[in-house]
PDB file of N, CA and C in Angstrom:
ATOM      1  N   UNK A   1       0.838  -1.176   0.000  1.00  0.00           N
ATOM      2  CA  UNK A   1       0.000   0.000   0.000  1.00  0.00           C
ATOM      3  C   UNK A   1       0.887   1.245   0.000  1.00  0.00           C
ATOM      4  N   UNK A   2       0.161   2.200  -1.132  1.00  0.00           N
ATOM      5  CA  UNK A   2       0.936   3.662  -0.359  1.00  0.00           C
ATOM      6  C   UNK A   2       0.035   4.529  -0.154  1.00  0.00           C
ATOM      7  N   UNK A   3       0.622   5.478   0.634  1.00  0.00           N
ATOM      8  CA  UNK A   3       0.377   6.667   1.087  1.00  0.00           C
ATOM      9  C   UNK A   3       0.670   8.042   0.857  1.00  0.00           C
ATOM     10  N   UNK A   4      -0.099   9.178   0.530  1.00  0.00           N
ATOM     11  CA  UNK A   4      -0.370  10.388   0.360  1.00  0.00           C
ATOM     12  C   UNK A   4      -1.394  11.088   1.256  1.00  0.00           C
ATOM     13  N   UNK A   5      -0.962  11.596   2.389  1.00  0.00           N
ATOM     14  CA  UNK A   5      -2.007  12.311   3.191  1.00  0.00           C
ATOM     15  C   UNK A   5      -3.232  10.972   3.392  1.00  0.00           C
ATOM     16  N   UNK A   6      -4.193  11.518   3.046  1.00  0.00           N
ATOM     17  CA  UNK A   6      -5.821  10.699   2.939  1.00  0.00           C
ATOM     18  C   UNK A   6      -5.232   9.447   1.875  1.00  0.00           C
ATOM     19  N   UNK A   7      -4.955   9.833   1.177  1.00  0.00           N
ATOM     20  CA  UNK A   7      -5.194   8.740   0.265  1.00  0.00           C
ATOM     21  C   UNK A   7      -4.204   7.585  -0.283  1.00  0.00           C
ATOM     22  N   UNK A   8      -4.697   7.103  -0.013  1.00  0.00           N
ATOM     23  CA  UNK A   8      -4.217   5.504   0.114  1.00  0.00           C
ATOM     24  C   UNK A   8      -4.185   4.749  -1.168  1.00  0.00           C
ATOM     25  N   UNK A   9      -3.516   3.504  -1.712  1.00  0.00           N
ATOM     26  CA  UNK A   9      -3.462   3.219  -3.202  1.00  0.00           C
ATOM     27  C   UNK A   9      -2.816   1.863  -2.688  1.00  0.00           C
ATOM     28  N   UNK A  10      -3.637   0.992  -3.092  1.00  0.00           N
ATOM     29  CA  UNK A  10      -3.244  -0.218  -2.445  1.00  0.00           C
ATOM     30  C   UNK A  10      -3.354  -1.452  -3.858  1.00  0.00           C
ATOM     31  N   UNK A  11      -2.464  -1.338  -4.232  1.00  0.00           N
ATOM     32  CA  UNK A  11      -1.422  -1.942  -5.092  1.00  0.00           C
ATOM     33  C   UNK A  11      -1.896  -3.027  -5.426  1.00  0.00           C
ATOM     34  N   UNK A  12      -2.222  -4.668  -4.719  1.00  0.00           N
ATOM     35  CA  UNK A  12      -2.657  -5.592  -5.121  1.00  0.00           C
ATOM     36  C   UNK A  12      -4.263  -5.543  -5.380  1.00  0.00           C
ATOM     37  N   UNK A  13      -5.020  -4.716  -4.903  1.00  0.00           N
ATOM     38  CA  UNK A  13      -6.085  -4.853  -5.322  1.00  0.00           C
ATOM     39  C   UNK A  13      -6.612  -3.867  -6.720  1.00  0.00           C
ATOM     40  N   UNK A  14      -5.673  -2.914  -6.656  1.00  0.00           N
ATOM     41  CA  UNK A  14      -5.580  -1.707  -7.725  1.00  0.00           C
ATOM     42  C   UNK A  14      -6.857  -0.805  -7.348  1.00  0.00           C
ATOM     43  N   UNK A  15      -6.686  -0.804  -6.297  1.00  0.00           N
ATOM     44  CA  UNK A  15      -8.098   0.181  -5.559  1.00  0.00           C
ATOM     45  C   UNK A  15      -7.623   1.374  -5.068  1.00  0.00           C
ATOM     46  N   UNK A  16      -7.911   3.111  -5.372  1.00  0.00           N
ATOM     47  CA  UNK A  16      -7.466   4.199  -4.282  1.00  0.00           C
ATOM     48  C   UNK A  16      -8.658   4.799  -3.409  1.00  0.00           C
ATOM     49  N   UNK A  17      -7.919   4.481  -2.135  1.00  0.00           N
ATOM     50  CA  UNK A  17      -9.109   4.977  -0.828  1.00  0.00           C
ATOM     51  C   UNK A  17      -9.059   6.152  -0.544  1.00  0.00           C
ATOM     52  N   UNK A  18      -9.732   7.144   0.340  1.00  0.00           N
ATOM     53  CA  UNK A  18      -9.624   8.189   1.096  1.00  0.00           C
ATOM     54  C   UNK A  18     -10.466   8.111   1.942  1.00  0.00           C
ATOM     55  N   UNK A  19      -9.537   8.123   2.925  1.00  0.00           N
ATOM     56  CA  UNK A  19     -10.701   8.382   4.304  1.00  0.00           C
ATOM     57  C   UNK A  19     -11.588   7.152   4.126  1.00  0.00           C
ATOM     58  N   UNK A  20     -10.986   5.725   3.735  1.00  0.00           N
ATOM     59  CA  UNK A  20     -11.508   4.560   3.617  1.00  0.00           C
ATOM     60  C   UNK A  20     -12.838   4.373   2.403  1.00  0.00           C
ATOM     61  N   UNK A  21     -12.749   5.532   2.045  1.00  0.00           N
ATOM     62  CA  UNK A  21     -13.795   5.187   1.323  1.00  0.00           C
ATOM     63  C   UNK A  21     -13.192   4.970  -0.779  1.00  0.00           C
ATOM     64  N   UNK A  22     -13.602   3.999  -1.139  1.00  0.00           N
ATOM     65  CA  UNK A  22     -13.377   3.781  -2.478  1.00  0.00           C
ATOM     66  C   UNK A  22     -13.372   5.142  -3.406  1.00  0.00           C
ATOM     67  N   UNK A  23     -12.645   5.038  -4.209  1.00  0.00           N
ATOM     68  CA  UNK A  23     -12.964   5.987  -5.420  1.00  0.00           C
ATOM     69  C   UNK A  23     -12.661   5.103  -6.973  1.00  0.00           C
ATOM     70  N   UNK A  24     -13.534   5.818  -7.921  1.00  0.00           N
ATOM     71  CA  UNK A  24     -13.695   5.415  -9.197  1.00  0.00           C
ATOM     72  C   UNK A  24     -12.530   6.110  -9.811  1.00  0.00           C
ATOM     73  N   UNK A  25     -11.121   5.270 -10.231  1.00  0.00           N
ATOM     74  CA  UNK A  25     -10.019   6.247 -11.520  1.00  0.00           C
ATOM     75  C   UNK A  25     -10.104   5.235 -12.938  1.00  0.00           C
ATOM     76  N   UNK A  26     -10.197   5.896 -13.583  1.00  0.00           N
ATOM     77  CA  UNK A  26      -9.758   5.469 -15.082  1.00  0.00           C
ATOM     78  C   UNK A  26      -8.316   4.602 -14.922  1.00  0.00           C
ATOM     79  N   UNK A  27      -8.088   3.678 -16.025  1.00  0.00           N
ATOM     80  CA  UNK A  27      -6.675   2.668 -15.694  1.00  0.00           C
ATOM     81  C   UNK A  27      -5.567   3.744 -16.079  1.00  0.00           C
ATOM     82  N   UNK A  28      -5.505   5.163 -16.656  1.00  0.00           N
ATOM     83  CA  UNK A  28      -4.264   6.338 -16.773  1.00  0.00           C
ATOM     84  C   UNK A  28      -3.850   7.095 -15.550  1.00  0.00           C
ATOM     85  N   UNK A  29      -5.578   7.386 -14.884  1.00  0.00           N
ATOM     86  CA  UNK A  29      -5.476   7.861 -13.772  1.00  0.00           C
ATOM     87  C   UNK A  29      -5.145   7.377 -12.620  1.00  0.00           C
ATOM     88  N   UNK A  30      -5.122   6.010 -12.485  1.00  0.00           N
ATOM     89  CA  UNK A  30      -4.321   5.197 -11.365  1.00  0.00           C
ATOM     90  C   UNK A  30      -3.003   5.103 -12.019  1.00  0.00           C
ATOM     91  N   UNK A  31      -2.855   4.531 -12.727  1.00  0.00           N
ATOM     92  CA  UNK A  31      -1.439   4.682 -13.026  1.00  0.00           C
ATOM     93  C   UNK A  31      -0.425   5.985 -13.170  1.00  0.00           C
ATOM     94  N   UNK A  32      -1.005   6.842 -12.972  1.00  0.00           N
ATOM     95  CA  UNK A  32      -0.385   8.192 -12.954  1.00  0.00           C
ATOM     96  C   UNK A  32      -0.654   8.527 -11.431  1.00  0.00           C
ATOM     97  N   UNK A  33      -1.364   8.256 -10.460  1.00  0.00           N
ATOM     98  CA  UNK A  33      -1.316   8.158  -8.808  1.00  0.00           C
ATOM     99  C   UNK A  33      -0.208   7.311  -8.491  1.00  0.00           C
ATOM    100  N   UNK A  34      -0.259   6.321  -9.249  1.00  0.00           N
ATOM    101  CA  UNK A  34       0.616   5.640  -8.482  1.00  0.00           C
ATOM    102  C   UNK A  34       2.018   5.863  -8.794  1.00  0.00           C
ATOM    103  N   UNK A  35       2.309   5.840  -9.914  1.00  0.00           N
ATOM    104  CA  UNK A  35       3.992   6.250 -10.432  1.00  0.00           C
ATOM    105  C   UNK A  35       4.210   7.873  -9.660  1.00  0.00           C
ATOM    106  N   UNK A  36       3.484   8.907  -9.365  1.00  0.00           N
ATOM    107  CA  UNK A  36       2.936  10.072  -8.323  1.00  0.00           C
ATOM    108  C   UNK A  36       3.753   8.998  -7.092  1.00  0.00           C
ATOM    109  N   UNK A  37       2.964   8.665  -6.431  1.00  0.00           N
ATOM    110  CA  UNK A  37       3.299   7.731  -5.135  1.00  0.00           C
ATOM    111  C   UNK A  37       3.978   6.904  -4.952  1.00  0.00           C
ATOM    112  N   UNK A  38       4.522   6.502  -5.526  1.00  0.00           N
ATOM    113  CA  UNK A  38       5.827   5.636  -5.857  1.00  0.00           C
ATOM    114  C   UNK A  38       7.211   6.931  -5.752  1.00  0.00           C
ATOM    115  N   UNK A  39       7.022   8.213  -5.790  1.00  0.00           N
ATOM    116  CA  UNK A  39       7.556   8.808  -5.607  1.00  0.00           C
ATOM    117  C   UNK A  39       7.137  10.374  -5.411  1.00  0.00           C
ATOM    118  N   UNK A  40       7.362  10.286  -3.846  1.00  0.00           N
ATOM    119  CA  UNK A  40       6.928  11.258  -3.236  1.00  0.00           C
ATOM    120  C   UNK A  40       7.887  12.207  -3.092  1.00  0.00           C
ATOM    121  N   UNK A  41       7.051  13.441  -2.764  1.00  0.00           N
ATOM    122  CA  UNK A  41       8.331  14.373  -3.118  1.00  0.00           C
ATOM    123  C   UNK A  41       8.973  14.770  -4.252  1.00  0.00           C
ATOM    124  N   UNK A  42       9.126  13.781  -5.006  1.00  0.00           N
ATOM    125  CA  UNK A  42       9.911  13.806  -6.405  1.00  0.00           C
ATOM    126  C   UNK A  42       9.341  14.810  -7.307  1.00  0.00           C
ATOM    127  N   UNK A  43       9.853  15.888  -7.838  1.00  0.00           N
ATOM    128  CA  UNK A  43       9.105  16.524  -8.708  1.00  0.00           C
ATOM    129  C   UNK A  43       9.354  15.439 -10.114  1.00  0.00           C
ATOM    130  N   UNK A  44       8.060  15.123 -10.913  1.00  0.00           N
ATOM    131  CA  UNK A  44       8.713  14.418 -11.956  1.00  0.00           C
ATOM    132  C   UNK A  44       8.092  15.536 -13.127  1.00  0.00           C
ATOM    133  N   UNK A  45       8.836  15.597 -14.089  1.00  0.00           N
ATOM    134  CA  UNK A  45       8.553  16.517 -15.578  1.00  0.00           C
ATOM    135  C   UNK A  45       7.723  15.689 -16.635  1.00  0.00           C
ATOM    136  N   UNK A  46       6.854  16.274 -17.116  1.00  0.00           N
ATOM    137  CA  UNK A  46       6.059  15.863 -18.532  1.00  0.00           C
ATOM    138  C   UNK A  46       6.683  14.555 -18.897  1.00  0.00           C
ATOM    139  N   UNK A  47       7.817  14.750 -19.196  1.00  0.00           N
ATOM    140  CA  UNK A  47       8.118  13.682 -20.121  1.00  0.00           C
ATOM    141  C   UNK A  47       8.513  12.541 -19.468  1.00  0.00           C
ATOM    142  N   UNK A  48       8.880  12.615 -18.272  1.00  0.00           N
ATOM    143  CA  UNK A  48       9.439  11.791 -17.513  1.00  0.00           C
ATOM    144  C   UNK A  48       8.045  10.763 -17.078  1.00  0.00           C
ATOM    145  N   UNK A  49       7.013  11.219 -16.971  1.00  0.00           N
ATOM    146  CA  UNK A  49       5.736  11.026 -16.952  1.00  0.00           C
ATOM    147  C   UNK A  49       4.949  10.473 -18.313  1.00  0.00           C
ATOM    148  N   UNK A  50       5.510  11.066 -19.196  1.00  0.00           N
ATOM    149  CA  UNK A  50       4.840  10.142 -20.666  1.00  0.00           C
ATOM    150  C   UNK A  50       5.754   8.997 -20.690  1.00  0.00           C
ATOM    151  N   UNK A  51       7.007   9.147 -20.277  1.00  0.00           N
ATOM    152  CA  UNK A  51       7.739   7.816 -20.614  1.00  0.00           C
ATOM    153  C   UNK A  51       7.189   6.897 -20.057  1.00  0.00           C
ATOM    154  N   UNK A  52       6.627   7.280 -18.614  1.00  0.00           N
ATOM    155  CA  UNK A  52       6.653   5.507 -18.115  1.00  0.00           C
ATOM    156  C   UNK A  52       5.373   5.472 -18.203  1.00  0.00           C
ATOM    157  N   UNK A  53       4.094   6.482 -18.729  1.00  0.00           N
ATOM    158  CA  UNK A  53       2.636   5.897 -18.736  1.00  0.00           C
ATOM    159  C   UNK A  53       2.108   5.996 -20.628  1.00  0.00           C
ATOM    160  N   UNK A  54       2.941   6.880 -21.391  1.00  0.00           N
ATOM    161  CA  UNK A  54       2.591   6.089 -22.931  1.00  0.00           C
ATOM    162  C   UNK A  54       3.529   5.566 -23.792  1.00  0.00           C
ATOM    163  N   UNK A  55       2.856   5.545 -25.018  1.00  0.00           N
ATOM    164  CA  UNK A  55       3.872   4.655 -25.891  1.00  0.00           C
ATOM    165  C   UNK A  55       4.241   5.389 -27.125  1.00  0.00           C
ATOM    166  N   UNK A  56       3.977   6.560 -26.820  1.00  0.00           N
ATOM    167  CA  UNK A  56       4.337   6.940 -28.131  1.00  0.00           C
ATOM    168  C   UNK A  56       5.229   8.156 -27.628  1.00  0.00           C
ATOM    169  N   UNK A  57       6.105   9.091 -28.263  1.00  0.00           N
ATOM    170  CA  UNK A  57       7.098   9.832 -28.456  1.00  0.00           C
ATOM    171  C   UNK A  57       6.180  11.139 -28.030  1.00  0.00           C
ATOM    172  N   UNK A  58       6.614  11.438 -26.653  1.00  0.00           N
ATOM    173  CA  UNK A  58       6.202  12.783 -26.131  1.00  0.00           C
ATOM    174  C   UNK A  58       6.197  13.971 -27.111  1.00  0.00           C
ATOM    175  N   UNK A  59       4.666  14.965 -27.028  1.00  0.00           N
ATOM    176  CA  UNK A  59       5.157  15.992 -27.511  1.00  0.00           C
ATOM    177  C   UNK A  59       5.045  16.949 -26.788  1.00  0.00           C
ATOM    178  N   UNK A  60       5.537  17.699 -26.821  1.00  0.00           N
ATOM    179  CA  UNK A  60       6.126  18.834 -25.089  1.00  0.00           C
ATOM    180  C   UNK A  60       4.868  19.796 -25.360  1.00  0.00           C
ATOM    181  N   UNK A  61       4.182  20.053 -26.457  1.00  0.00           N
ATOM    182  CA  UNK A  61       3.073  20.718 -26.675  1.00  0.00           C
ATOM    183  C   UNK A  61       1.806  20.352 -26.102  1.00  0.00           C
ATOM    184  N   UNK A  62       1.551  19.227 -26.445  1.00  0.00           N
ATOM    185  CA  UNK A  62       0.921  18.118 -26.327  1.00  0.00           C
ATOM    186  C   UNK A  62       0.008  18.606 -24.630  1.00  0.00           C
ATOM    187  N   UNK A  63      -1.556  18.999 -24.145  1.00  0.00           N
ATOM    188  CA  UNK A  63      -1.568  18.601 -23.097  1.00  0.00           C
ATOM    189  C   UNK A  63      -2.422  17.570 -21.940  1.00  0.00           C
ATOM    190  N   UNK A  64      -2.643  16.827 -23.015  1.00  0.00           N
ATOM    191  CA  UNK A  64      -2.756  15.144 -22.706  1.00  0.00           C
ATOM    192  C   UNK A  64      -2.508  14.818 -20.904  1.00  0.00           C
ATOM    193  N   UNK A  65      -1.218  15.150 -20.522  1.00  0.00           N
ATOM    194  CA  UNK A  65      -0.815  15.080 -19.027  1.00  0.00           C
ATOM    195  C   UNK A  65      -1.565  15.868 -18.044  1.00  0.00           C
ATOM    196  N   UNK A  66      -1.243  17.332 -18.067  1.00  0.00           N
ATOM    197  CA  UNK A  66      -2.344  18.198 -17.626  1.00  0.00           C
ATOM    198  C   UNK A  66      -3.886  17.665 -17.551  1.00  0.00           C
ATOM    199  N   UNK A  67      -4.555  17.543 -18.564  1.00  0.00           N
ATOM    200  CA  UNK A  67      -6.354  17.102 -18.587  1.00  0.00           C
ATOM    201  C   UNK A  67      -6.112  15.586 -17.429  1.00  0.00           C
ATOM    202  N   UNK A  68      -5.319  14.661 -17.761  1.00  0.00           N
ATOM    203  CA  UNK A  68      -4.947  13.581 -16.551  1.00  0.00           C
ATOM    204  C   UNK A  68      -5.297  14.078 -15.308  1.00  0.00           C
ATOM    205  N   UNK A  69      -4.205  14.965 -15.167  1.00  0.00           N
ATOM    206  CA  UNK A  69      -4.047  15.449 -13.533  1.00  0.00           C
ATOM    207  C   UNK A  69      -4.950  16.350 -13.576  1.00  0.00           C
ATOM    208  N   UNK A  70      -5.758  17.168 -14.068  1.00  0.00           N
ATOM    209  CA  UNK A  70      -6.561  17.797 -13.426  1.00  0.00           C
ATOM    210  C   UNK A  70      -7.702  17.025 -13.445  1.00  0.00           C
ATOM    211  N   UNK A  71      -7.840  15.810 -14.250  1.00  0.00           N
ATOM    212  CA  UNK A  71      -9.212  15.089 -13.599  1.00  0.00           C
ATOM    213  C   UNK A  71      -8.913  14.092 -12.404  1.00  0.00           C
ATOM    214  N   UNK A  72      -7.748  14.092 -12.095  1.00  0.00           N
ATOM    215  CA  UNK A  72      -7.206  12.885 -11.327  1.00  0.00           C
ATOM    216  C   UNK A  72      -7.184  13.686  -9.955  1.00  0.00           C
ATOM    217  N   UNK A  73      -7.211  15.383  -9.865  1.00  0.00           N
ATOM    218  CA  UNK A  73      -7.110  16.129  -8.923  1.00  0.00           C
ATOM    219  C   UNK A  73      -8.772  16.147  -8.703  1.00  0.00           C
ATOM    220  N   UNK A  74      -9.357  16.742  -9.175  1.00  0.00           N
ATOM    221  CA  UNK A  74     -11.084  16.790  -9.012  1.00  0.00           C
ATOM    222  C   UNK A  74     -11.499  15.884  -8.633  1.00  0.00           C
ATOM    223  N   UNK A  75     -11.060  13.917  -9.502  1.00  0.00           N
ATOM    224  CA  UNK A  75     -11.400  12.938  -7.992  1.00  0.00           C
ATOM    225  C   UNK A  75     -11.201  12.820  -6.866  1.00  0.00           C
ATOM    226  N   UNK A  76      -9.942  13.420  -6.504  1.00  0.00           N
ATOM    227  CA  UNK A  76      -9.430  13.212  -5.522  1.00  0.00           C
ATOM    228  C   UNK A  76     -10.160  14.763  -4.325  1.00  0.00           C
ATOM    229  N   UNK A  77     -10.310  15.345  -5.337  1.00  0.00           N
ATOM    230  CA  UNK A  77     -10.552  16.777  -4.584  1.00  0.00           C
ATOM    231  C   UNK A  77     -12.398  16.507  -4.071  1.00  0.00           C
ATOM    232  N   UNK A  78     -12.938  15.472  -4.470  1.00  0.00           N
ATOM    233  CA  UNK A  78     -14.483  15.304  -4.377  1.00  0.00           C
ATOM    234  C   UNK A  78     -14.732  14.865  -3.130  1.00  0.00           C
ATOM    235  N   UNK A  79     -13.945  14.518  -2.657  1.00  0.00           N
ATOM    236  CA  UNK A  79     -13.613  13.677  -1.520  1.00  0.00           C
ATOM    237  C   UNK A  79     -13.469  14.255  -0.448  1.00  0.00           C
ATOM    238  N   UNK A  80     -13.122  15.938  -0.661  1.00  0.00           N
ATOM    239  CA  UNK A  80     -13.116  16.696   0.639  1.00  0.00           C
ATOM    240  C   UNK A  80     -11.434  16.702   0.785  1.00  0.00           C
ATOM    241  N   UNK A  81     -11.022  15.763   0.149  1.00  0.00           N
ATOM    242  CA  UNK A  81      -9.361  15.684   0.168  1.00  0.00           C
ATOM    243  C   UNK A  81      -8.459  17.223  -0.583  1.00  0.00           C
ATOM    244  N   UNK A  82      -7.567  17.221   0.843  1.00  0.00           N
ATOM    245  CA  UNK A  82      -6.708  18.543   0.525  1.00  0.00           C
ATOM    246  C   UNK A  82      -5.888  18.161  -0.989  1.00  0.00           C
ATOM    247  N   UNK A  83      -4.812  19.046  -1.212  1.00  0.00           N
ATOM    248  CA  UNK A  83      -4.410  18.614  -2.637  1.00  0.00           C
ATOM    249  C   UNK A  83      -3.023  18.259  -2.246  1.00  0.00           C
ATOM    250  N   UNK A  84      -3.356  16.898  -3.028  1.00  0.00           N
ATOM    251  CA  UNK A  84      -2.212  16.260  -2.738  1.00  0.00           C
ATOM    252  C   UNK A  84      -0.975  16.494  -4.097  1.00  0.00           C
ATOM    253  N   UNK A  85      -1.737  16.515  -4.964  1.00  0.00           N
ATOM    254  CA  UNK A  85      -0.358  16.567  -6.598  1.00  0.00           C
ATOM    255  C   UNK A  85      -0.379  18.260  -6.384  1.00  0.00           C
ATOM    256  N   UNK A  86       1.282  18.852  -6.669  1.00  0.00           N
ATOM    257  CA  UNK A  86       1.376  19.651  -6.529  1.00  0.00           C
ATOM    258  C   UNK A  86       2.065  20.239  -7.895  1.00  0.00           C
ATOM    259  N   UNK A  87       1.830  21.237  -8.824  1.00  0.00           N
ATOM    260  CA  UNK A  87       2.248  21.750  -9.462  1.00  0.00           C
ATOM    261  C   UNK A  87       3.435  22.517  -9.518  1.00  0.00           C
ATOM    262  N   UNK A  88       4.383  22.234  -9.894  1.00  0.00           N
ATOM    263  CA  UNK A  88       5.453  22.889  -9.674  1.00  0.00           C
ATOM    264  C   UNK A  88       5.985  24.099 -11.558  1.00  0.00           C
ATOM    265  N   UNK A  89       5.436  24.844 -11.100  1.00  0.00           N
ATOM    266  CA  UNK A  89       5.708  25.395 -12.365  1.00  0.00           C
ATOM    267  C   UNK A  89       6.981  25.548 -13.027  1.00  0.00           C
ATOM    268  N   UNK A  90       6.811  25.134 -14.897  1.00  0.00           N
ATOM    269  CA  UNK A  90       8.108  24.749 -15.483  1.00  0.00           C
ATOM    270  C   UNK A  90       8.788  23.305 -15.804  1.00  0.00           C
ATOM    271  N   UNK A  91       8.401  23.084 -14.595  1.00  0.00           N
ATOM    272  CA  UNK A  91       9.161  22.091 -13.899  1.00  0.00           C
ATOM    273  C   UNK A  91       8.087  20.512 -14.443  1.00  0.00           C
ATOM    274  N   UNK A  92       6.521  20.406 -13.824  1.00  0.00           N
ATOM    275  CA  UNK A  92       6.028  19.094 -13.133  1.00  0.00           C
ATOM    276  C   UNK A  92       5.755  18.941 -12.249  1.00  0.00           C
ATOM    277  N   UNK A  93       5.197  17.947 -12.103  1.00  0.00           N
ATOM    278  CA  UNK A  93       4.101  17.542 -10.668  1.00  0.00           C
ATOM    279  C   UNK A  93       5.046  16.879  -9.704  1.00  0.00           C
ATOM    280  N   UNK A  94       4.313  16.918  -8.632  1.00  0.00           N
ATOM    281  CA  UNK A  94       4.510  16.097  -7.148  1.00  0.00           C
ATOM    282  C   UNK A  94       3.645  15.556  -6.724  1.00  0.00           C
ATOM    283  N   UNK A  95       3.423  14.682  -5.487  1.00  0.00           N
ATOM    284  CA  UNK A  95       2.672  13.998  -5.116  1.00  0.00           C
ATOM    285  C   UNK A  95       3.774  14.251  -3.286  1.00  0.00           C
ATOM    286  N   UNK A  96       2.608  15.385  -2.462  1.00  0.00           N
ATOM    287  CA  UNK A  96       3.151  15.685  -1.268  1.00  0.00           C
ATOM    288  C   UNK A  96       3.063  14.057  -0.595  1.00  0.00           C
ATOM    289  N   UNK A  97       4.575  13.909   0.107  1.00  0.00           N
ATOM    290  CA  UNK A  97       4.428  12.594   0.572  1.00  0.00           C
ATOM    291  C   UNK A  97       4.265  12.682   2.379  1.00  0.00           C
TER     292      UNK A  97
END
């Protein structure tokens, strides 16, 4: 299992909790929580982020990643949950650990 504040992501079942209670993610949007939670703290960049969740050749224009995380933030934000992915401008996201 990991951990982010409230929310929880528990790996063998491929389920993310908050405050014990289930939430509904798309299979991009868990997988982008979790590679997030798998490294906390870590600021990771766009591309570093298309590498390990698509298959095709990043385009830095492209904002495919963004629409992710901001629907992956609004689930998480429905929940009453503070914000856990943090924008780091320039730069890429975090996931406060």
């Amino acid at each position: 299992m990991l951990r982010a504040g409230d929310v929880e992501l528990h790996t063998a079942e491929r389920e993310v909790r908050i405050a014990g209670e289930s939430i509904q993610l798309t299979l991009k949007e868990y997988r982008l929580l979790e590679l997030f939670m798998r490294h906390p703290n870590q600021v990771l960049s766009r591309e570093q982020i298309s590498n390990s969740l698509w298959d095709f050749e990043f385009d830095g224009y492209s904002n495919v990643i963004d629409v992710h995380v901001k629907n992956l933030r609004k689930k998480l934000s429905d929940r009453g949950n503070e914000e856990v992915i943090e924008t780091v401008r320039g730069v890429g996201y975090r996931v406060k650990g």
